[in-house]
C-alpha atoms as a PDB file:
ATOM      1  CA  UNK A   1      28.000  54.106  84.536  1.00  0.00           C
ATOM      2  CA  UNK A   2      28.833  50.753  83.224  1.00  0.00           C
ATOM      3  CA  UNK A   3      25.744  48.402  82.355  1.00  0.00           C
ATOM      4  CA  UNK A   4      25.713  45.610  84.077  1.00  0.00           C
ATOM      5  CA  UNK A   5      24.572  42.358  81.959  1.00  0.00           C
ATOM      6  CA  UNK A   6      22.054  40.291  83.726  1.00  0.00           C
ATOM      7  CA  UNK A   7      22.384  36.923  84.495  1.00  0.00           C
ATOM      8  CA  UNK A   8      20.197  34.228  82.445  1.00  0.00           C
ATOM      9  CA  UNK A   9      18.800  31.866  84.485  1.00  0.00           C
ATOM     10  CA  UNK A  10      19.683  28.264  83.393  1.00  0.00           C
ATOM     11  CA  UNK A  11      16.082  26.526  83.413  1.00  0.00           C
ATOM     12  CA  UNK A  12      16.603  22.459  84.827  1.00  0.00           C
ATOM     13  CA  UNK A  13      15.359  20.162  83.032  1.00  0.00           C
ATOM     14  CA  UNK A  14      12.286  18.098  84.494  1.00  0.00           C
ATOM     15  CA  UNK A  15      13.044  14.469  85.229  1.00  0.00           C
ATOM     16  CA  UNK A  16      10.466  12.389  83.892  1.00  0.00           C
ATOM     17  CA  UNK A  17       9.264   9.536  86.290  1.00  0.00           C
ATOM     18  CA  UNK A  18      10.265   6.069  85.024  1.00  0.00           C
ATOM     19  CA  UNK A  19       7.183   3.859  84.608  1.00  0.00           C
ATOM     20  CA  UNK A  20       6.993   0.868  87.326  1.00  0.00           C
ATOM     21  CA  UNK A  21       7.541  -2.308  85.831  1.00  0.00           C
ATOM     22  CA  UNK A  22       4.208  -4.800  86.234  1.00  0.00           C
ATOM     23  CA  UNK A  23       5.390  -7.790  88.250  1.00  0.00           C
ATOM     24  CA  UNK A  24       4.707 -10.993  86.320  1.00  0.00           C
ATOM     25  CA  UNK A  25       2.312 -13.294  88.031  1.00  0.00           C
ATOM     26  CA  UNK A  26       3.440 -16.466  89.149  1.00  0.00           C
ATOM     27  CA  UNK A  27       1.607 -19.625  87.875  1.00  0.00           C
ATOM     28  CA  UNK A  28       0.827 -21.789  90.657  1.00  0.00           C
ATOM     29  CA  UNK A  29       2.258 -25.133  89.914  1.00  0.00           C
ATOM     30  CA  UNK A  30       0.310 -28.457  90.069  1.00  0.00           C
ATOM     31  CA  UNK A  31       1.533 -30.865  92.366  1.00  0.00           C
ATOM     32  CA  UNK A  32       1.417 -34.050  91.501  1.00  0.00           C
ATOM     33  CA  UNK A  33       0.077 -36.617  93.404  1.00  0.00           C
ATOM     34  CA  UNK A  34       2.464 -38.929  94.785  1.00  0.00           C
ATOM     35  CA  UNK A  35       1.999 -42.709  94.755  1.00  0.00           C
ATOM     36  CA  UNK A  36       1.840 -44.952  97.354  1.00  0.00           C
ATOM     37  CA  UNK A  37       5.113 -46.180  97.807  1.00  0.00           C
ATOM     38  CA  UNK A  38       4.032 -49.332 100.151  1.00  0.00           C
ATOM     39  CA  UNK A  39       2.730 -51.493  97.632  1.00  0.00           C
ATOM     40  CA  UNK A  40       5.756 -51.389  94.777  1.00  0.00           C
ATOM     41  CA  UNK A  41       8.204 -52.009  97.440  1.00  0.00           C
ATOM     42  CA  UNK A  42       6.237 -55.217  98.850  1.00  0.00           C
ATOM     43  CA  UNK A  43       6.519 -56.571  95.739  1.00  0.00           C
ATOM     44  CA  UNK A  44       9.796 -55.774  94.832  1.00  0.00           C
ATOM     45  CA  UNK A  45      11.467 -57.018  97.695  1.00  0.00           C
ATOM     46  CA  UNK A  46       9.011 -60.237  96.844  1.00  0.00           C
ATOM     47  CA  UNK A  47      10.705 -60.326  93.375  1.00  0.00           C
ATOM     48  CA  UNK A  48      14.335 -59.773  95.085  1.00  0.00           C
ATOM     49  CA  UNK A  49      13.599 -62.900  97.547  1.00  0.00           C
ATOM     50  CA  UNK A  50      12.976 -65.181  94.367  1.00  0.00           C
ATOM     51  CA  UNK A  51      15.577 -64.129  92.090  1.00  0.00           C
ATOM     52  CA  UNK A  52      18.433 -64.964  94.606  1.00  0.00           C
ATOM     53  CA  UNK A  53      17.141 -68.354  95.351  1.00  0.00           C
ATOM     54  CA  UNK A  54      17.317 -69.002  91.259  1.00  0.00           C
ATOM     55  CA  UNK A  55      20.530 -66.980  90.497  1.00  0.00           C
ATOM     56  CA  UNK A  56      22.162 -69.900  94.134  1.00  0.00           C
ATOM     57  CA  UNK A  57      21.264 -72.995  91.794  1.00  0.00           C
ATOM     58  CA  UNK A  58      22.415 -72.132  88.201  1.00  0.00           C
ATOM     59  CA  UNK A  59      25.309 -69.503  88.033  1.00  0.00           C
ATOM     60  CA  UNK A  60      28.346 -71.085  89.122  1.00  0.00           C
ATOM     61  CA  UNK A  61      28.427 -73.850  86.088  1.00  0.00           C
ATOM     62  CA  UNK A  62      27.140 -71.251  83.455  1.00  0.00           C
ATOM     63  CA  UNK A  63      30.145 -68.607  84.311  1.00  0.00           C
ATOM     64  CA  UNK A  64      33.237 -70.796  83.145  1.00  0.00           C
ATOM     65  CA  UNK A  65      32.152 -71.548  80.030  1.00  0.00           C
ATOM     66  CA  UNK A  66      30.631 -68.203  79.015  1.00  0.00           C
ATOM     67  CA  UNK A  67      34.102 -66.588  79.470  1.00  0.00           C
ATOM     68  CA  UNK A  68      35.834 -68.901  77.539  1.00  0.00           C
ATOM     69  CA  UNK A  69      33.558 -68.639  74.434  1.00  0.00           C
ATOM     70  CA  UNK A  70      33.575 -64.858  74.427  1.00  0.00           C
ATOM     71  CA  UNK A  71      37.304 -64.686  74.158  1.00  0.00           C
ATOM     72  CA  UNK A  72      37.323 -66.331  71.286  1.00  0.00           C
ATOM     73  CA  UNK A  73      35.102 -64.664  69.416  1.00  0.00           C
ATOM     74  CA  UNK A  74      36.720 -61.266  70.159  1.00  0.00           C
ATOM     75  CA  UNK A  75      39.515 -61.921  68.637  1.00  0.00           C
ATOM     76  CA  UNK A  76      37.659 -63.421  65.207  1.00  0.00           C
ATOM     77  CA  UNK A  77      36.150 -60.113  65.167  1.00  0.00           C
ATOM     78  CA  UNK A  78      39.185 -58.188  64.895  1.00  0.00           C
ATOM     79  CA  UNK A  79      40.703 -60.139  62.341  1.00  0.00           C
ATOM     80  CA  UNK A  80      37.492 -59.613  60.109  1.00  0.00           C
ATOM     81  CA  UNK A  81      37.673 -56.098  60.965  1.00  0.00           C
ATOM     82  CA  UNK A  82      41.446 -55.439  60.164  1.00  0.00           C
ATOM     83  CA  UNK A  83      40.824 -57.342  56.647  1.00  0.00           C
ATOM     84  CA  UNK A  84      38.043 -54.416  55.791  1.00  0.00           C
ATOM     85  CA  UNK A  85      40.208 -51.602  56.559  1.00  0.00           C
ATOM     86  CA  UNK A  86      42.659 -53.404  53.406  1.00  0.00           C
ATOM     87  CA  UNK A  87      39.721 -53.047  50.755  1.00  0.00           C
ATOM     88  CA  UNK A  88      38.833 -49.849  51.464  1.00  0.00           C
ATOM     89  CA  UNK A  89      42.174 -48.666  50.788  1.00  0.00           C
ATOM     90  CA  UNK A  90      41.657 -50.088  46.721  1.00  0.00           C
ATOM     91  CA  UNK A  91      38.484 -47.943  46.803  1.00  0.00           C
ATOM     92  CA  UNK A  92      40.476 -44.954  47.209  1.00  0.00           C
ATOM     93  CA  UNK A  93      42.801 -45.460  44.271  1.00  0.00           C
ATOM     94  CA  UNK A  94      40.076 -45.892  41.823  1.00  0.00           C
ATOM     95  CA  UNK A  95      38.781 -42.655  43.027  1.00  0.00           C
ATOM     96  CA  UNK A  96      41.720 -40.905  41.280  1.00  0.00           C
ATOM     97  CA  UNK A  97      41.320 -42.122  38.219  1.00  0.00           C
ATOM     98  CA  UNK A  98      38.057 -40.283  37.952  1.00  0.00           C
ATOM     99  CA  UNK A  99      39.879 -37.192  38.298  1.00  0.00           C
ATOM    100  CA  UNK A 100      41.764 -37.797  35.526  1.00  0.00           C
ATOM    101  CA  UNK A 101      39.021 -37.131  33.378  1.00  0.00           C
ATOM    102  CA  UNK A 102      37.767 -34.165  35.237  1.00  0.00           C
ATOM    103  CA  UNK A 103      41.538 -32.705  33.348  1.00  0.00           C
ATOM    104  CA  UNK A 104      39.168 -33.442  29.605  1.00  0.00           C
ATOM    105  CA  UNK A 105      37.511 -30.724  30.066  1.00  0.00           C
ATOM    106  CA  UNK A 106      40.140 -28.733  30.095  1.00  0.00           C
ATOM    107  CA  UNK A 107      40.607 -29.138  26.291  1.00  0.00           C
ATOM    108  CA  UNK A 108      36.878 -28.120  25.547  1.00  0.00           C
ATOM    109  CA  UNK A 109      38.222 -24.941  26.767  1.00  0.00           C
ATOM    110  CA  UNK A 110      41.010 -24.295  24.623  1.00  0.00           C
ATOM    111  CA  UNK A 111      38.881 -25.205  21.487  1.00  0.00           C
ATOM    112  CA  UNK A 112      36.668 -22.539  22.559  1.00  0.00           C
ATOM    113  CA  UNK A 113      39.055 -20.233  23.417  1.00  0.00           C
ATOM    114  CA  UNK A 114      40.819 -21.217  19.375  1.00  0.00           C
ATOM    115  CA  UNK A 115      37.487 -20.859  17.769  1.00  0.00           C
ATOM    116  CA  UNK A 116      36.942 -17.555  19.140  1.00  0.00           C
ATOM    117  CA  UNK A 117      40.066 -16.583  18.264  1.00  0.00           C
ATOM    118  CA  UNK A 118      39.763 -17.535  14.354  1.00  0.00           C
ATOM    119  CA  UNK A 119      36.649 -15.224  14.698  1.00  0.00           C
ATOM    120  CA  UNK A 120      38.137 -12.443  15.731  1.00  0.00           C
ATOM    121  CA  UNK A 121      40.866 -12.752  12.713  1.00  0.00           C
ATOM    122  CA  UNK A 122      37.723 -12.680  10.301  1.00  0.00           C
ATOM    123  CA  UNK A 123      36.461  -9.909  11.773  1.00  0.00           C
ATOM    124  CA  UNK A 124      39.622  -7.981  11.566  1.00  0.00           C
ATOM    125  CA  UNK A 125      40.503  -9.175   7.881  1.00  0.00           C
ATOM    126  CA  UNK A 126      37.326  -8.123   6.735  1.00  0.00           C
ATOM    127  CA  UNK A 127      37.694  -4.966   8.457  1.00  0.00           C
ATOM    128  CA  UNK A 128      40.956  -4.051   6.531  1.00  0.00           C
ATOM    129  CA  UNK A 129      39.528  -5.243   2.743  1.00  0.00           C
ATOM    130  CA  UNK A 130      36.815  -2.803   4.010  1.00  0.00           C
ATOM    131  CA  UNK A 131      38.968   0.056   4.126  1.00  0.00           C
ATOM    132  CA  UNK A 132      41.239  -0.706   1.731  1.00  0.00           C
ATOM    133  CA  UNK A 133      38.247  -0.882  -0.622  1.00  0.00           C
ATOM    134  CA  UNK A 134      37.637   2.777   0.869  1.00  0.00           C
ATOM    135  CA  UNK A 135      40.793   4.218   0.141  1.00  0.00           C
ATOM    136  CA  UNK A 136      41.158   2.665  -3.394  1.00  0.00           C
END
């Protein structure tokens, strides 16, 4: 007789229960008390009443010569402007010459870089008289 192999039972896994979420409380908003309204508009219609009566006596003479004045001084203002633009062009050519020295330091380098040089043909001369003086 053949032996049957027994089945293994495949044990499930337990869900585990989510945790509810706390609902955030709401804040209760203020209200703000409104304003009586009545009043403001009384007076502004008060304030509406005078200002056209002024506005009928004076405007018409004022207008004309208004225009004409700012017209002129418009175009006085570009002509200033367009002569600043020309200056700041000079500015920008003296600039370069500044980095022409910013080149000097170029030099300092090369000195350094000769000077370290001439030490490292000391070094090595005195290394050979040192084993020449060895061999002799």
């Amino acid at each position: 007789m053949k032996k049957t192999k027994k089945k293994t039972k495949k044990k499930k896994k337990k869900k585990t229960k989510k945790k509810k979420k706390k609902k955030k409380t709401k804040k209760k908003k203020t209200k703000k008390k409104k304003k009586k309204k009545t009043k403001k508009k009384k007076k502004m219609k008060k304030k509406k009443k005078k200002k056209k009566k002024k506005k009928k006596k004076k405007t018409k003479k004022k207008k004309k010569t208004k225009k004409k004045k700012t017209k002129k001084n418009k175009k006085e203002k570009t002509k200033k402007k367009k002569k600043k633009t020309k200056k700041k062009k000079k500015t920008k050519k003296k600039k370069k010459k500044t980095k022409k020295k910013k080149k000097k330091k170029t030099t300092k380098k090369k000195i350094m870089k000769k000077t370290m040089k001439k030490k490292k043909k000391k070094t090595m001369k005195n290394k050979k008289t040192m084993e020449k003086k060895t061999m002799k």
